[in-house]
N, C-alpha and C. Protein backbone atom coordinates (compact mmCIF):
# COMPACT_ATOMS: atom_id res chain seq x y z
N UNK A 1 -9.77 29.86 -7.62
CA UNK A 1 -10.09 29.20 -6.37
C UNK A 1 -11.12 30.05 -5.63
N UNK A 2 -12.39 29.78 -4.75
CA UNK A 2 -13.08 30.35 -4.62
C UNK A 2 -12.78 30.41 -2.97
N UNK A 3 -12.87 31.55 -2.48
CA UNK A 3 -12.89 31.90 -1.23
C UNK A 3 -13.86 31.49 0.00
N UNK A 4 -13.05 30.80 0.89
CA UNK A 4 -13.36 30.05 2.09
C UNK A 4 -14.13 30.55 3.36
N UNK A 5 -14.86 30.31 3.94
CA UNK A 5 -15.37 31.69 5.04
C UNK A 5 -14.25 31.50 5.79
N UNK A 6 -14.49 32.72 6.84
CA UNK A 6 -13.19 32.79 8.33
C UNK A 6 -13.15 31.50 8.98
N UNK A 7 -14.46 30.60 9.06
CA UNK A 7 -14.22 29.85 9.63
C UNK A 7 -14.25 28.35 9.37
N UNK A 8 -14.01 28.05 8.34
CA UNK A 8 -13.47 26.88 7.64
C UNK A 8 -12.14 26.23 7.62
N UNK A 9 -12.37 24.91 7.61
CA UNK A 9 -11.54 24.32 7.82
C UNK A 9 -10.44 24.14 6.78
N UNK A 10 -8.94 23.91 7.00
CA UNK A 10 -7.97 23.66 6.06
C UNK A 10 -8.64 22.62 5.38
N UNK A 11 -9.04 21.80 5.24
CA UNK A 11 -9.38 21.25 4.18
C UNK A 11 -10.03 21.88 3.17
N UNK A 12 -11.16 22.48 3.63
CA UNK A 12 -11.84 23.27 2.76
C UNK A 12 -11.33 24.50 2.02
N UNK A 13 -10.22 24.98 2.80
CA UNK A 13 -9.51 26.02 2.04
C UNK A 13 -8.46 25.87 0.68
N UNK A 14 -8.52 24.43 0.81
CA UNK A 14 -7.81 24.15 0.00
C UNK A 14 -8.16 23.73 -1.63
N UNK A 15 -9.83 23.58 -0.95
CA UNK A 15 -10.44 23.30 -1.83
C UNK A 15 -10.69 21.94 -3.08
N UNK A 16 -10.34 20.93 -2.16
CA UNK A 16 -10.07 19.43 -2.53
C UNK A 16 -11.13 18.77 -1.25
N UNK A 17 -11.48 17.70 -1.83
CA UNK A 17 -12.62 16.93 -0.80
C UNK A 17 -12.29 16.44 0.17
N UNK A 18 -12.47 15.74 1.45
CA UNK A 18 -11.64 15.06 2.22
C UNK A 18 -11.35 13.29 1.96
N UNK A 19 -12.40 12.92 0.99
CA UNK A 19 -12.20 11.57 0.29
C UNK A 19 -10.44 11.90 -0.64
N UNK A 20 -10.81 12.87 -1.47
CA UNK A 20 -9.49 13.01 -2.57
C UNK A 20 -8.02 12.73 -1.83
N UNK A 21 -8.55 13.99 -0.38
CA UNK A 21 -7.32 14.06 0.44
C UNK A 21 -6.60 12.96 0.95
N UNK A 22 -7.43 11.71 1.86
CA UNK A 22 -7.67 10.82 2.41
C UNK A 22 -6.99 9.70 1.56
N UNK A 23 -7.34 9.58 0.31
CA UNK A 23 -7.03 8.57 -0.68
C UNK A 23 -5.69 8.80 -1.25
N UNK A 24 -5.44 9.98 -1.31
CA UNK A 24 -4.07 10.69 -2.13
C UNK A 24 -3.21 11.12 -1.49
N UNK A 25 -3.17 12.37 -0.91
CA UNK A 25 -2.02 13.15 -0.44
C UNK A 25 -1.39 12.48 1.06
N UNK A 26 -2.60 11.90 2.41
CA UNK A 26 -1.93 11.31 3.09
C UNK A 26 -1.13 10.11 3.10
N UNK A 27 -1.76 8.99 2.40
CA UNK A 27 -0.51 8.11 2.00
C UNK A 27 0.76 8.53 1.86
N UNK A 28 0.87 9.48 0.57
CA UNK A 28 2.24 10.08 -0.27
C UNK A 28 3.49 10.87 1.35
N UNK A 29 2.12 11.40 1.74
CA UNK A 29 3.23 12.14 3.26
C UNK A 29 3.44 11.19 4.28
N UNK A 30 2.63 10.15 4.36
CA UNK A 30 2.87 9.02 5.32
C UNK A 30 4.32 8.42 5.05
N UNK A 31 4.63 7.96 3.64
CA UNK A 31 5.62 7.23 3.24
C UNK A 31 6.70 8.31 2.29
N UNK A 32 6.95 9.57 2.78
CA UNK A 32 7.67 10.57 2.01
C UNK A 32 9.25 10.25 2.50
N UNK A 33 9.72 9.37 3.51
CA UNK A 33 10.82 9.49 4.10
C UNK A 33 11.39 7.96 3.18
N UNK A 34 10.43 6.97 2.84
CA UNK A 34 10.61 5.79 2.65
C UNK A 34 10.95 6.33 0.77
N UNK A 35 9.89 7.21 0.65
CA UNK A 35 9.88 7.45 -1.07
C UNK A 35 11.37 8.10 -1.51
N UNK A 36 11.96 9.06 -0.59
CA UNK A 36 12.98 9.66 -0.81
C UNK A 36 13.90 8.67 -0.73
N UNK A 37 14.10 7.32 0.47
CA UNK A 37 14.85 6.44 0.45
C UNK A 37 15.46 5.76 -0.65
N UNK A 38 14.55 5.24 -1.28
CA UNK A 38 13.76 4.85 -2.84
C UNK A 38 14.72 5.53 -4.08
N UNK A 39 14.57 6.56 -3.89
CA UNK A 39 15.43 7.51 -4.63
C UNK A 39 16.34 7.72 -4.79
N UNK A 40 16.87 7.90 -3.53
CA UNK A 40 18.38 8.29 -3.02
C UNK A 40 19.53 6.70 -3.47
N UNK A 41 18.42 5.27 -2.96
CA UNK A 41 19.00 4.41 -3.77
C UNK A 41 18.74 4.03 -5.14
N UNK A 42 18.06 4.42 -5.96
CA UNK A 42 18.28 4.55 -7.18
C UNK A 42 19.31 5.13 -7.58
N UNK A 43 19.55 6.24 -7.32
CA UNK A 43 19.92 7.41 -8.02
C UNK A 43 21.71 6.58 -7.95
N UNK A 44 21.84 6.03 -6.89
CA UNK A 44 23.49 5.32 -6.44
C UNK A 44 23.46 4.06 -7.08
N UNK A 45 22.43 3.70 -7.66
CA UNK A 45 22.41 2.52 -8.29
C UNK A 45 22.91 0.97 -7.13
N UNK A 46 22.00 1.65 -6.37
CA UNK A 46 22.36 0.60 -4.73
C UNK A 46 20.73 -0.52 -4.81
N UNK A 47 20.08 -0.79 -5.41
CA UNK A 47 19.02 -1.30 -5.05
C UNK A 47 19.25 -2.45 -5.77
N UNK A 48 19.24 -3.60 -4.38
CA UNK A 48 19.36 -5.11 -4.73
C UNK A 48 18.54 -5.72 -4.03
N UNK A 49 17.86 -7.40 -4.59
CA UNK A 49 16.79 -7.95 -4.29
C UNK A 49 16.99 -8.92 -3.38
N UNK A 50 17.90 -8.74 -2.40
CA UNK A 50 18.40 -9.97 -1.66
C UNK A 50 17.28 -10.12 -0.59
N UNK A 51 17.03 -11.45 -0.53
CA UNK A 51 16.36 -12.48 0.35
C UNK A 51 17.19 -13.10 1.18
N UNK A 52 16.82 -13.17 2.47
CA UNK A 52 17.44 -14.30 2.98
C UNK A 52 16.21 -15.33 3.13
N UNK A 53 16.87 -16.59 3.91
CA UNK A 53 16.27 -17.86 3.56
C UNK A 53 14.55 -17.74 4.43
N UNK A 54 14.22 -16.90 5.47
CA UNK A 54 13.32 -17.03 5.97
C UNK A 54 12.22 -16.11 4.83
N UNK A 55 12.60 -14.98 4.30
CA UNK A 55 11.50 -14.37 3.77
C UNK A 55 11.56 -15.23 2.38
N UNK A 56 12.42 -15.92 1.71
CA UNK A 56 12.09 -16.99 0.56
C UNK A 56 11.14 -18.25 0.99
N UNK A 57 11.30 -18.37 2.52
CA UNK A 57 10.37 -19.61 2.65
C UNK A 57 8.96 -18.91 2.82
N UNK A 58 8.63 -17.88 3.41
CA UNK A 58 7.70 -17.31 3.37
C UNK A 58 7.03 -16.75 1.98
N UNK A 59 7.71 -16.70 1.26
CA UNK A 59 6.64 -16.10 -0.26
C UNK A 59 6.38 -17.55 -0.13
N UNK A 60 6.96 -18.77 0.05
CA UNK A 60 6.69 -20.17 -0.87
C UNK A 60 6.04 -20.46 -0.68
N UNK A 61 5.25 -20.03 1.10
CA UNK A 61 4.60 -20.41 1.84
C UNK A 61 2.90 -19.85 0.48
N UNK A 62 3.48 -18.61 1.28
CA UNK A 62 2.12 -17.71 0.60
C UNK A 62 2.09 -18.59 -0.74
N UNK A 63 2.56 -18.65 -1.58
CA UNK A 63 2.19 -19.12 -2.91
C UNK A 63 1.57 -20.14 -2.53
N UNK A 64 1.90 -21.48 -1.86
CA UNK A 64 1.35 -22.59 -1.55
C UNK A 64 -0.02 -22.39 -1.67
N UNK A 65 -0.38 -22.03 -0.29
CA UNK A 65 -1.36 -21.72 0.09
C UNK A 65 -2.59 -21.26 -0.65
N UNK A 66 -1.88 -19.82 -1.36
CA UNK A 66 -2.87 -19.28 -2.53
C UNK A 66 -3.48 -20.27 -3.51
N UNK A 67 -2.65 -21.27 -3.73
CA UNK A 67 -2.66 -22.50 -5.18
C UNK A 67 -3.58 -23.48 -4.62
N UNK A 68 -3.55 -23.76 -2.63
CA UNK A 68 -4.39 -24.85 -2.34
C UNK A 68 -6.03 -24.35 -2.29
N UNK A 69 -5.47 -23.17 -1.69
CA UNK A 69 -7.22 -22.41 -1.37
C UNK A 69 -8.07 -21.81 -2.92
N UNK A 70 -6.90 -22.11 -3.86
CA UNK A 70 -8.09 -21.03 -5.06
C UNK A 70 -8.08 -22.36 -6.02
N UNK A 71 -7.49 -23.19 -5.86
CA UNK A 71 -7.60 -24.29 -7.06
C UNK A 71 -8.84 -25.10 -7.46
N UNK A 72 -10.07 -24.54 -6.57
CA UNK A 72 -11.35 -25.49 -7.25
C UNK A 72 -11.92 -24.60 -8.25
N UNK A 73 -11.13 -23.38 -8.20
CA UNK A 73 -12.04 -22.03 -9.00
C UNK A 73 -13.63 -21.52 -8.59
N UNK A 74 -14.07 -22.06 -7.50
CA UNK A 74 -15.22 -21.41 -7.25
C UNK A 74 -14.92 -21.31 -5.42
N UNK A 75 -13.85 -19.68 -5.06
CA UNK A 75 -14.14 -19.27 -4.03
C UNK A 75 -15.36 -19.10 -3.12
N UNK A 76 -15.49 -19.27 -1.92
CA UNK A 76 -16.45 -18.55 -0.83
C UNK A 76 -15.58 -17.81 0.01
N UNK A 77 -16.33 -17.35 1.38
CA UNK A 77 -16.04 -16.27 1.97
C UNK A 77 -15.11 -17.04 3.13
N UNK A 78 -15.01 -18.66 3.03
CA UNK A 78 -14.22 -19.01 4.63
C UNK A 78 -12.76 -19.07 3.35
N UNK A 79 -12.72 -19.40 2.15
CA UNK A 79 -11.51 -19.41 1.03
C UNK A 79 -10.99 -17.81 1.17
N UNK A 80 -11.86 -16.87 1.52
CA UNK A 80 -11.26 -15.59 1.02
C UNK A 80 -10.67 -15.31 2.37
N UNK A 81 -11.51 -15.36 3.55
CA UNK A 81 -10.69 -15.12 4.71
C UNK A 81 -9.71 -15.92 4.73
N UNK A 82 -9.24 -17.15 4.52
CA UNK A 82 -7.97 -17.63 4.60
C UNK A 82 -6.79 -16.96 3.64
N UNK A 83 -7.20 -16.94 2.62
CA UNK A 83 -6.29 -16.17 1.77
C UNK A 83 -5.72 -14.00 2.85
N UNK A 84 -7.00 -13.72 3.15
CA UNK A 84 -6.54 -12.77 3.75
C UNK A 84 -5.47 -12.77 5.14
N UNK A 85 -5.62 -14.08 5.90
CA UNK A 85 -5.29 -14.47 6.59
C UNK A 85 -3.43 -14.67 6.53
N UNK A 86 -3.39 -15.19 5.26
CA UNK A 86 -2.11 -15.09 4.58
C UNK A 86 -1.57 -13.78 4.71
């Protein structure tokens, strides 16, 4: 690892870019409490896929939608904002 001046920044001392950083490591620490969650129910064999009736009507929704807006096969940009819109 090559040595940082006195007055450089932790990023730079670390010697990783701030794109790499940005793209990688903050996500992972953003969601480290949710990832351990994740885990902790694995590990108990506690992780079940239950829906109730509002978030099942809502994927159906989204699916709908996706099937009305992409079904001519030749998207534009007012098709893509609606889909984002979703």
């Amino acid at each position: 690892m090559r040595r940082a001046s006195a007055g450089a920044s932790p990023i730079a001392q670390l010697g990783v870019s701030e794109f790499f950083l940005g793209v990688t490591s903050i996500p992972i620490i953003d969601n480290a409490a949710e990832h351990g969650a994740d885990l902790m129910m694995a590990a108990k064999n506690t992780m079940d896929l239950a829906f109730n009736a509002f978030e099942e009507a809502a994927v159906a929704l989204g699916v709908g939608v996706v099937t009305v807006v992409s079904l001519y096969g030749e998207p534009n940009w007012l098709e893509g904002a609606q889909l984002l819109a979703v």
